[in-house]
N, C-alpha and C. Protein backbone atom coordinates (compact mmCIF):
# COMPACT_ATOMS: atom_id res chain seq x y z
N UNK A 1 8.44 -7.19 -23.82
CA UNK A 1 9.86 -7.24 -24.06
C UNK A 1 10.31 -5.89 -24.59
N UNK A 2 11.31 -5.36 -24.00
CA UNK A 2 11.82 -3.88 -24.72
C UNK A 2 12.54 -4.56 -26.07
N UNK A 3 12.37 -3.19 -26.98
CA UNK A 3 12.73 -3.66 -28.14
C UNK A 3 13.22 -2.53 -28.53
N UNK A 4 14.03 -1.89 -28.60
CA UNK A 4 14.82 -0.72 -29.79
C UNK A 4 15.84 -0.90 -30.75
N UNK A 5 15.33 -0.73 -31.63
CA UNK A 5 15.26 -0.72 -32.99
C UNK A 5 16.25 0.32 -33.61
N UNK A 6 16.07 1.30 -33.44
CA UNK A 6 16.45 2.66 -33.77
C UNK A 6 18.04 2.89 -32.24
N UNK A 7 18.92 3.21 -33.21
CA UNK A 7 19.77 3.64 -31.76
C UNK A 7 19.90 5.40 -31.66
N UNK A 8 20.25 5.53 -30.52
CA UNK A 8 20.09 7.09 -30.41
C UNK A 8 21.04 7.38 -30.84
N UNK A 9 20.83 8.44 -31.19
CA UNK A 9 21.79 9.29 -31.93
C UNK A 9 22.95 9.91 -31.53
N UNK A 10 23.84 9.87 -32.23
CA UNK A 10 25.22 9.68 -31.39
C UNK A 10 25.72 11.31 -31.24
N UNK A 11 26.21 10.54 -30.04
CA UNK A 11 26.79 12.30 -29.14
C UNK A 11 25.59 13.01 -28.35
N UNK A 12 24.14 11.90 -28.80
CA UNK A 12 22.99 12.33 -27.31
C UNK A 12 23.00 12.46 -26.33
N UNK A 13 23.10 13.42 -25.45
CA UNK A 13 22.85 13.43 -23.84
C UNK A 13 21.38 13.65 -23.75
N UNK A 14 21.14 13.66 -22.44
CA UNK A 14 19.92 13.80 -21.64
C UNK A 14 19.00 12.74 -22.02
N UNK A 15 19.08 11.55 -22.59
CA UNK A 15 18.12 10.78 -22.86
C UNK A 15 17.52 9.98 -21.80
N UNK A 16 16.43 9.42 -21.44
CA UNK A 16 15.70 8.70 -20.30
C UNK A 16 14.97 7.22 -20.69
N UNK A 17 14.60 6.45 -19.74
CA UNK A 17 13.83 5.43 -20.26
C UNK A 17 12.29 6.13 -19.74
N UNK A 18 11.23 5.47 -20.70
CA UNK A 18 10.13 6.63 -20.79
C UNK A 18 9.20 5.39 -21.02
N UNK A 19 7.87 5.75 -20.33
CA UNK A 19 6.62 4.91 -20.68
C UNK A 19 5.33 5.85 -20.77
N UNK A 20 4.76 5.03 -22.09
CA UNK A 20 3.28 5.60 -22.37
C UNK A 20 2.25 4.13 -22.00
N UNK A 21 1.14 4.41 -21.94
CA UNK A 21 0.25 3.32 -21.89
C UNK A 21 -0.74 3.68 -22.36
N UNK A 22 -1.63 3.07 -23.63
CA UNK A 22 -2.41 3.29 -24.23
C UNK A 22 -3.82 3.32 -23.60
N UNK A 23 -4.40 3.92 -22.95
CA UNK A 23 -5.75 4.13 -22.17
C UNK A 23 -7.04 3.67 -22.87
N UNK A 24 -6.41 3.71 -24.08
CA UNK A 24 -8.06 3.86 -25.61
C UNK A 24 -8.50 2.63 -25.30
N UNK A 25 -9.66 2.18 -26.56
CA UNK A 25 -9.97 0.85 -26.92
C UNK A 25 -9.51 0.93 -28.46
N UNK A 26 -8.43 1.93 -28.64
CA UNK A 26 -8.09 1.35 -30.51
C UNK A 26 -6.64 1.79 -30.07
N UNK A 27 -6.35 1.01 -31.25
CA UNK A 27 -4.81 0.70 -32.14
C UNK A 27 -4.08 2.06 -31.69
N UNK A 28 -2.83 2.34 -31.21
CA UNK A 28 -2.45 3.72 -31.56
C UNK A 28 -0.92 3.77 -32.41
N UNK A 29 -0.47 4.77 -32.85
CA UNK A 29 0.71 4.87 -33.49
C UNK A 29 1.32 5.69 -32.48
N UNK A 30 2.36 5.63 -31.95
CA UNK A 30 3.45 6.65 -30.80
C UNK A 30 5.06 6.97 -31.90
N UNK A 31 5.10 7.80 -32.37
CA UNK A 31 5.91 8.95 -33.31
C UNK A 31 6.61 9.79 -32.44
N UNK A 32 7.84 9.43 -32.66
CA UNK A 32 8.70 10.13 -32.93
C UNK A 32 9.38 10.96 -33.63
N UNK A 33 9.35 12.26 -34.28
CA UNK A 33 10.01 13.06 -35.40
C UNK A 33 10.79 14.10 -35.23
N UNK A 34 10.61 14.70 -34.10
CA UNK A 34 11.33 16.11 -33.75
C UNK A 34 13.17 15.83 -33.40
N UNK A 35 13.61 14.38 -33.69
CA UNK A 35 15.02 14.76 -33.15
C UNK A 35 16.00 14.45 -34.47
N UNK A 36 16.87 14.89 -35.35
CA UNK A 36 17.23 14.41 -36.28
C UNK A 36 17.79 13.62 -36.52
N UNK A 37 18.07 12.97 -37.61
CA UNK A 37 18.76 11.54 -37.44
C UNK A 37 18.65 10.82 -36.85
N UNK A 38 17.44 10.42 -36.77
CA UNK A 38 16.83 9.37 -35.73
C UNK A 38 15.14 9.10 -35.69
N UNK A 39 14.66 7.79 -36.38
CA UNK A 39 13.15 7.74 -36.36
C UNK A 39 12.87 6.71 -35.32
N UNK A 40 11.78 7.08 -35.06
CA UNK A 40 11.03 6.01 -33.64
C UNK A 40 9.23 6.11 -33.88
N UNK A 41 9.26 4.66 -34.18
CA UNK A 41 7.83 4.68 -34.51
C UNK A 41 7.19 2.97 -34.26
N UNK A 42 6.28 3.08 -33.43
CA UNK A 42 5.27 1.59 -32.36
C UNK A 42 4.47 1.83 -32.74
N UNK A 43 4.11 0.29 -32.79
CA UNK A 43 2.27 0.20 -32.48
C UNK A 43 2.45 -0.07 -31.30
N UNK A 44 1.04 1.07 -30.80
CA UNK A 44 0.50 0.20 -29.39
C UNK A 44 -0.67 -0.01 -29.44
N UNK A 45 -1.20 -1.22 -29.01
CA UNK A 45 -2.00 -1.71 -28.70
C UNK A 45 -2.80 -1.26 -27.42
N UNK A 46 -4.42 -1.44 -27.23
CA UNK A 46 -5.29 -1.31 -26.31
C UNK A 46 -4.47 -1.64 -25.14
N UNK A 47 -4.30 -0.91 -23.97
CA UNK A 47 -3.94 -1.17 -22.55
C UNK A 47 -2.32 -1.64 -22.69
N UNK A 48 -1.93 -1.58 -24.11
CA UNK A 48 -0.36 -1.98 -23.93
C UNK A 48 0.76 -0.46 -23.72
N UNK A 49 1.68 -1.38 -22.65
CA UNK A 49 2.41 -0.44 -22.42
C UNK A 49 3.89 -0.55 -22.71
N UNK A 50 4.33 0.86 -23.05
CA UNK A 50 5.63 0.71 -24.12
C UNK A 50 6.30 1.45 -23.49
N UNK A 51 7.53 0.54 -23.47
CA UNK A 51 8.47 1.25 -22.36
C UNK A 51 10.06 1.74 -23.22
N UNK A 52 10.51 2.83 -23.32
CA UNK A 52 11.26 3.10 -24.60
C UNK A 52 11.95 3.85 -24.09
N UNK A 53 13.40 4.35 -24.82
CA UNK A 53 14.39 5.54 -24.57
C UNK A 53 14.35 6.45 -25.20
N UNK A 54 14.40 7.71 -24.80
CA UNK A 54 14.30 8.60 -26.21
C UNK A 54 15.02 10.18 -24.79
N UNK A 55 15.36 11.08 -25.96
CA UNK A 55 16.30 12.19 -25.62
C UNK A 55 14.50 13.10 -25.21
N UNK A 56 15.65 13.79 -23.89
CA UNK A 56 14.27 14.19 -23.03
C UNK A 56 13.66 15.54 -23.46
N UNK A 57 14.42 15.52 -25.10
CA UNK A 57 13.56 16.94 -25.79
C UNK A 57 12.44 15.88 -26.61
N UNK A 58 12.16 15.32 -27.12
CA UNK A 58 11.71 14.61 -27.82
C UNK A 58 10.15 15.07 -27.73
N UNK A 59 9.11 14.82 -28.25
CA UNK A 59 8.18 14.62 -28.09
C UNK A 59 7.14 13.30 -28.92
N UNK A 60 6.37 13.10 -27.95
CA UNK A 60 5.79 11.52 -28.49
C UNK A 60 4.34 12.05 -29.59
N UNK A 61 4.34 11.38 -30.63
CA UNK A 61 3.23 12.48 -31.15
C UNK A 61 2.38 10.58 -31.31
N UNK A 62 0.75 10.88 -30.79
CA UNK A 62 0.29 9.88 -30.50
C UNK A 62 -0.87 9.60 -32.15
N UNK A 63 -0.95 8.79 -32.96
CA UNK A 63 -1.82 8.84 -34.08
C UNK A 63 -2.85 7.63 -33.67
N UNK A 64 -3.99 7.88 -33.69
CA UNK A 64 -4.95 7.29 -32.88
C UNK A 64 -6.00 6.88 -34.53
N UNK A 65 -6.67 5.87 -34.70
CA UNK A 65 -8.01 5.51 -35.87
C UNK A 65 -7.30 4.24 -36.66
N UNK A 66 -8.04 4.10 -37.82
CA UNK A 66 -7.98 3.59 -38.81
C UNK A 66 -6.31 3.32 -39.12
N UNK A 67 -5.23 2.61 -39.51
CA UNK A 67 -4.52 2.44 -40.10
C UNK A 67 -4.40 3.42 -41.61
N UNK A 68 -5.45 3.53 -42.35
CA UNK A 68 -5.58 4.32 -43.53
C UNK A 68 -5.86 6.00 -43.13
N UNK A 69 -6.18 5.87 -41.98
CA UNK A 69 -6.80 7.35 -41.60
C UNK A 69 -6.01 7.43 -40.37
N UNK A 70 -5.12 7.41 -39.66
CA UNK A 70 -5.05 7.63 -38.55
C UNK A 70 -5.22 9.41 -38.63
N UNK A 71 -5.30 9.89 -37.06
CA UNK A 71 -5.28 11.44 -37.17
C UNK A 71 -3.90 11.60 -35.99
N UNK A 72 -3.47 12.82 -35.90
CA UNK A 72 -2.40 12.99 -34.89
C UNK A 72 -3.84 13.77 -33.41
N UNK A 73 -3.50 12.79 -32.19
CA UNK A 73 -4.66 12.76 -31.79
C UNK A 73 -4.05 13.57 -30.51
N UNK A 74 -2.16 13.57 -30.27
CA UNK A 74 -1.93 14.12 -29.00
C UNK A 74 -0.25 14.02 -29.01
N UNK A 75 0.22 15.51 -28.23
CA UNK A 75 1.59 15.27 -28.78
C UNK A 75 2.36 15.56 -27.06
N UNK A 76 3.06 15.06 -26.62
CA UNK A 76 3.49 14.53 -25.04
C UNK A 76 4.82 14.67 -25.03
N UNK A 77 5.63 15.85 -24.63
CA UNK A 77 6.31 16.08 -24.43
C UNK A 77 7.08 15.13 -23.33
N UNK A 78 8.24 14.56 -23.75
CA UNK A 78 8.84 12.88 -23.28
C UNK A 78 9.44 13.44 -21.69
N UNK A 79 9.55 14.27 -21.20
CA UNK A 79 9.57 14.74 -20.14
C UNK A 79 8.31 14.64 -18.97
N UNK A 80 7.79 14.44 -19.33
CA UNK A 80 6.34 13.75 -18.80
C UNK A 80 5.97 12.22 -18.69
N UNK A 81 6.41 11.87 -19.52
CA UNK A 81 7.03 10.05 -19.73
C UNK A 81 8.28 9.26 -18.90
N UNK A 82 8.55 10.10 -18.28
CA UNK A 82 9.74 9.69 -17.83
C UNK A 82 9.59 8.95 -16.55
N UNK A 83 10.39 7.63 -16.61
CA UNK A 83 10.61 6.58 -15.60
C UNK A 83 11.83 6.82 -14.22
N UNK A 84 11.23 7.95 -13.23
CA UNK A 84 12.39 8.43 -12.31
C UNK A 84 13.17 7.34 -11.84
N UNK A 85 14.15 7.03 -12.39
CA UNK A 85 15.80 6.89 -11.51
C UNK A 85 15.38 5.08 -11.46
N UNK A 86 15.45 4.86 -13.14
CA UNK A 86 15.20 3.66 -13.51
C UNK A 86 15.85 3.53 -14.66
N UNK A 87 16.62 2.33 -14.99
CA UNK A 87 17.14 1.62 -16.00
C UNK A 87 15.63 0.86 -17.31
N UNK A 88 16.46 0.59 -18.50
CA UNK A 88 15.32 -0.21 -19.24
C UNK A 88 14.98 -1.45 -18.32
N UNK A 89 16.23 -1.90 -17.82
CA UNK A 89 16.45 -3.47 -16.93
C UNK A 89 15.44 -3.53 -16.00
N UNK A 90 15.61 -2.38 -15.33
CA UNK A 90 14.52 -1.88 -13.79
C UNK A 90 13.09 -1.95 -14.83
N UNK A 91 13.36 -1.50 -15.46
CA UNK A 91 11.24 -0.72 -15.87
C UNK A 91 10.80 -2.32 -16.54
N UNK A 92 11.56 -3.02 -17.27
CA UNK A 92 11.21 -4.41 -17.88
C UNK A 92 10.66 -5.37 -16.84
N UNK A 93 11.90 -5.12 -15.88
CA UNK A 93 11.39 -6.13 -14.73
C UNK A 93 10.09 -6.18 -13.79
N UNK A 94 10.00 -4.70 -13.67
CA UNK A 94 8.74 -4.07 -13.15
C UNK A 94 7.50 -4.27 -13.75
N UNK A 95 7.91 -4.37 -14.98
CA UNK A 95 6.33 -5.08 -16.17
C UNK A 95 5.99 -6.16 -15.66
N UNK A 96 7.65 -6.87 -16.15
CA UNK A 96 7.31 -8.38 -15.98
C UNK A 96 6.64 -9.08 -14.77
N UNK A 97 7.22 -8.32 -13.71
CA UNK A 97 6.66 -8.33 -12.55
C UNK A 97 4.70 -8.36 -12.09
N UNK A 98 4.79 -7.28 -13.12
CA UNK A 98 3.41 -6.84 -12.54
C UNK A 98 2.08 -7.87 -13.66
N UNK A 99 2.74 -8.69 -14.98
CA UNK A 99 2.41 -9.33 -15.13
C UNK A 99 2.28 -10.64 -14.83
N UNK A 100 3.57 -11.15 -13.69
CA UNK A 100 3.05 -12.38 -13.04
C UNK A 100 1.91 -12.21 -11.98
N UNK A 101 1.93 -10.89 -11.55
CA UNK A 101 1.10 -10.64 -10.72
C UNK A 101 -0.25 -11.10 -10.55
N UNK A 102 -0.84 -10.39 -12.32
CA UNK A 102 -1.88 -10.56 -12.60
C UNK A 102 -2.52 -11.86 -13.07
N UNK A 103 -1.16 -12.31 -13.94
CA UNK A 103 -1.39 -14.34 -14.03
C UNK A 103 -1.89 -14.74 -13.07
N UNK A 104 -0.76 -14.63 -11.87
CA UNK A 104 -1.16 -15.92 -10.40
C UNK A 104 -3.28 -14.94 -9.94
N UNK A 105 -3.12 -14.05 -9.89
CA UNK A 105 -4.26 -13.48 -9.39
C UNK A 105 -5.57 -14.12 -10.34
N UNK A 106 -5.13 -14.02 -12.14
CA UNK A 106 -6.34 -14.85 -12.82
C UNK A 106 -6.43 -16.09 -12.75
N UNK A 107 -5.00 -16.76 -12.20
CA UNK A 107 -5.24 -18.48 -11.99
C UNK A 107 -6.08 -18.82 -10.84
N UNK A 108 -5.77 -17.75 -9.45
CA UNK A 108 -6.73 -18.26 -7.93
C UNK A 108 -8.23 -18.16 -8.42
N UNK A 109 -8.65 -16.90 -9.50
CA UNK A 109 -10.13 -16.45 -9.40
C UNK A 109 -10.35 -17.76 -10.58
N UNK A 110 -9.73 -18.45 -11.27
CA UNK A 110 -10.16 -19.16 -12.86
C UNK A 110 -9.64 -20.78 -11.56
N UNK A 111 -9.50 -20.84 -10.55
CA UNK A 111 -9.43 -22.13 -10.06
C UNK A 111 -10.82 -22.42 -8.48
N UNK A 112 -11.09 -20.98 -8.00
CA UNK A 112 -12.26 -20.96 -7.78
C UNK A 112 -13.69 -20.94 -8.46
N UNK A 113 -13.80 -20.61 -9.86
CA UNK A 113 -14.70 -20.80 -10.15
C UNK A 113 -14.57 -21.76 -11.44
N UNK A 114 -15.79 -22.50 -11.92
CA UNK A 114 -15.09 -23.40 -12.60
C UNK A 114 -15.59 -23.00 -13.85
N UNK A 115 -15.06 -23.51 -15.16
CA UNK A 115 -15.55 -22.91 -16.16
C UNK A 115 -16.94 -22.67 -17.03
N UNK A 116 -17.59 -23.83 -16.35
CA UNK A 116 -18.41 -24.16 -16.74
C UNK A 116 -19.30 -23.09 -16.21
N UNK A 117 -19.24 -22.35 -15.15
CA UNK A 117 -20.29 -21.31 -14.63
C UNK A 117 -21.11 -22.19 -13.94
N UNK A 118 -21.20 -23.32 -13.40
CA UNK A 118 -21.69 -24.16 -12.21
C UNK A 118 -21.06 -24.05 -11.38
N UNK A 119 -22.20 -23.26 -10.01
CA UNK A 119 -21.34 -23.06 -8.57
C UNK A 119 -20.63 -24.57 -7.84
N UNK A 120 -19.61 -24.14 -7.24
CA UNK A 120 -18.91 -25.34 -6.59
C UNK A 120 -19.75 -26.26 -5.89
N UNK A 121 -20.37 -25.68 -4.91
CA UNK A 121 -21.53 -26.11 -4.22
C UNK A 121 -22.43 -27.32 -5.17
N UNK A 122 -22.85 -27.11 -5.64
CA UNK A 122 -23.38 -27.96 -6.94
C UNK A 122 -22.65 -28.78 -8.05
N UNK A 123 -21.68 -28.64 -7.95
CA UNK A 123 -20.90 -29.56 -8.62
C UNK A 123 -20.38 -31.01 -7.46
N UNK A 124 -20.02 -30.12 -6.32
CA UNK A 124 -20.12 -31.22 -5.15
C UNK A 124 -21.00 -32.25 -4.84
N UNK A 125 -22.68 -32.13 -5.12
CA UNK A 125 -23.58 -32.42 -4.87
C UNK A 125 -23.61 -33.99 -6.72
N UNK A 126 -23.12 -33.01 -7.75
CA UNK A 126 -23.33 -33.59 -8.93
C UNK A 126 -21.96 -35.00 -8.71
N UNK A 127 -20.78 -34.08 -8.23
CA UNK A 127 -19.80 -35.33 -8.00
C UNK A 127 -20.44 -37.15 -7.05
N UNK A 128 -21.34 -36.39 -5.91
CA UNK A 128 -21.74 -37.30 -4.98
C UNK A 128 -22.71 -38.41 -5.65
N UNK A 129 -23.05 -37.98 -6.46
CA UNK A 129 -24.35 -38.36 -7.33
C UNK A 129 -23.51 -39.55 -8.03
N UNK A 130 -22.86 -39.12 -8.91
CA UNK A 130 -21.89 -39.90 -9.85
C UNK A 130 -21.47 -41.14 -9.24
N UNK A 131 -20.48 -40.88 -8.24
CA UNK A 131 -20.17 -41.61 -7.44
C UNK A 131 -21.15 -42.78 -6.67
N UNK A 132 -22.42 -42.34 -6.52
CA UNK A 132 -23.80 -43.54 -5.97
C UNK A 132 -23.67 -44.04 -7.31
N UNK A 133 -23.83 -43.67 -8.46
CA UNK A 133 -24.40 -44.36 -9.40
C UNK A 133 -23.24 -45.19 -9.91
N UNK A 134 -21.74 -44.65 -9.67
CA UNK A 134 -20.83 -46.11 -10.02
C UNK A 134 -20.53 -46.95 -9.17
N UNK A 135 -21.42 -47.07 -8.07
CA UNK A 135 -21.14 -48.12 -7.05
C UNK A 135 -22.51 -48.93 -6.63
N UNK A 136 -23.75 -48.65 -7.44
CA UNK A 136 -24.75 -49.69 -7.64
C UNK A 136 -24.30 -50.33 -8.85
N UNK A 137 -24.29 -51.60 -8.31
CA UNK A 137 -24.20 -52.59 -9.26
C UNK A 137 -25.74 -52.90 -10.27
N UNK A 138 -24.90 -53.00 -11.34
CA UNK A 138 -25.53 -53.02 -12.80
C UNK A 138 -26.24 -54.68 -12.35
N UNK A 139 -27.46 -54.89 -13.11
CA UNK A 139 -28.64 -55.47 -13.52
C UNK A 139 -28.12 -56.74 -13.96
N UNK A 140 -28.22 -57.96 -13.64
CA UNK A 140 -27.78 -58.91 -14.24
C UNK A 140 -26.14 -59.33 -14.24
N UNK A 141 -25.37 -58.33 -13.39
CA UNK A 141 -23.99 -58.10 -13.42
C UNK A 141 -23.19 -58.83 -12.04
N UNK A 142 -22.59 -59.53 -11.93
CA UNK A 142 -21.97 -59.62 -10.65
C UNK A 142 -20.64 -59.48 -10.53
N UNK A 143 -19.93 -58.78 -9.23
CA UNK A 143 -18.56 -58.79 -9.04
C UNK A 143 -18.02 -59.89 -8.70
């Protein structure tokens, strides 16, 4: 979900909608400081991607570690971030998009195989089984 927090600063031109995506396997901080009157500061998360507005002098300064330690690990001039000849509306939808994508794609592979890690093949064989054994009649039992 886009979320801004911070509004730009008034009488800004040149601003863009802009995405980073965190590549790491840790936590990162994405900083904003170089524009005045105006702070911008995310967590991103492993493989999460943050889709944001910011004035196309800006630069993204990336703080990567520990919460207590982070270090400034990389600084990305927001001109490089930039989402060509796209709205927040366009770039949201395009997420959202690309996350149903990946849903319906983990539901076909999580409905072919079953959870249990028993091939289909063999579960077929275990169903058939079941089925003989609730249709011999029980010992002493009559229908």
């Amino acid at each position: 979900m886009f979320q801004s927090l911070d509004a730009l600063p008034d009488g800004e031109r040149g601003f863009a909608v802009l995405s980073y995506i965190n590549a790491t396997s840790s936590i990162q901080i994405a900083r904003i400081t170089n524009i005045s009157n105006w702070y911008f500061e995310r967590v991103v998360f492993p493989g999460q991607r943050l889709i944001f507005e910011a004035p196309l002098e800006a630069k993204l300064e990336i703080h990567t570690g520990m919460m207590a330690s982070a270090i400034l690990s990389d600084t990305i001039p927001c001109t490089r971030l930039r989402i060509e000849n796209q709205t927040v509306d366009q770039a949201q939808q395009q997420r959202d998009l690309q996350q149903l994508e990946y849903r319906n794609e983990l539901s076909a592979v999580e409905a072919q195989d079953p959870p249990s890690g028993i091939p289909p093949h063999l579960i077929k064989d275990l169903e058939l089984e079941a089925k003989d054994i609730n249709e011999k009649p029980i010992m002493g039992r009559t229908s």
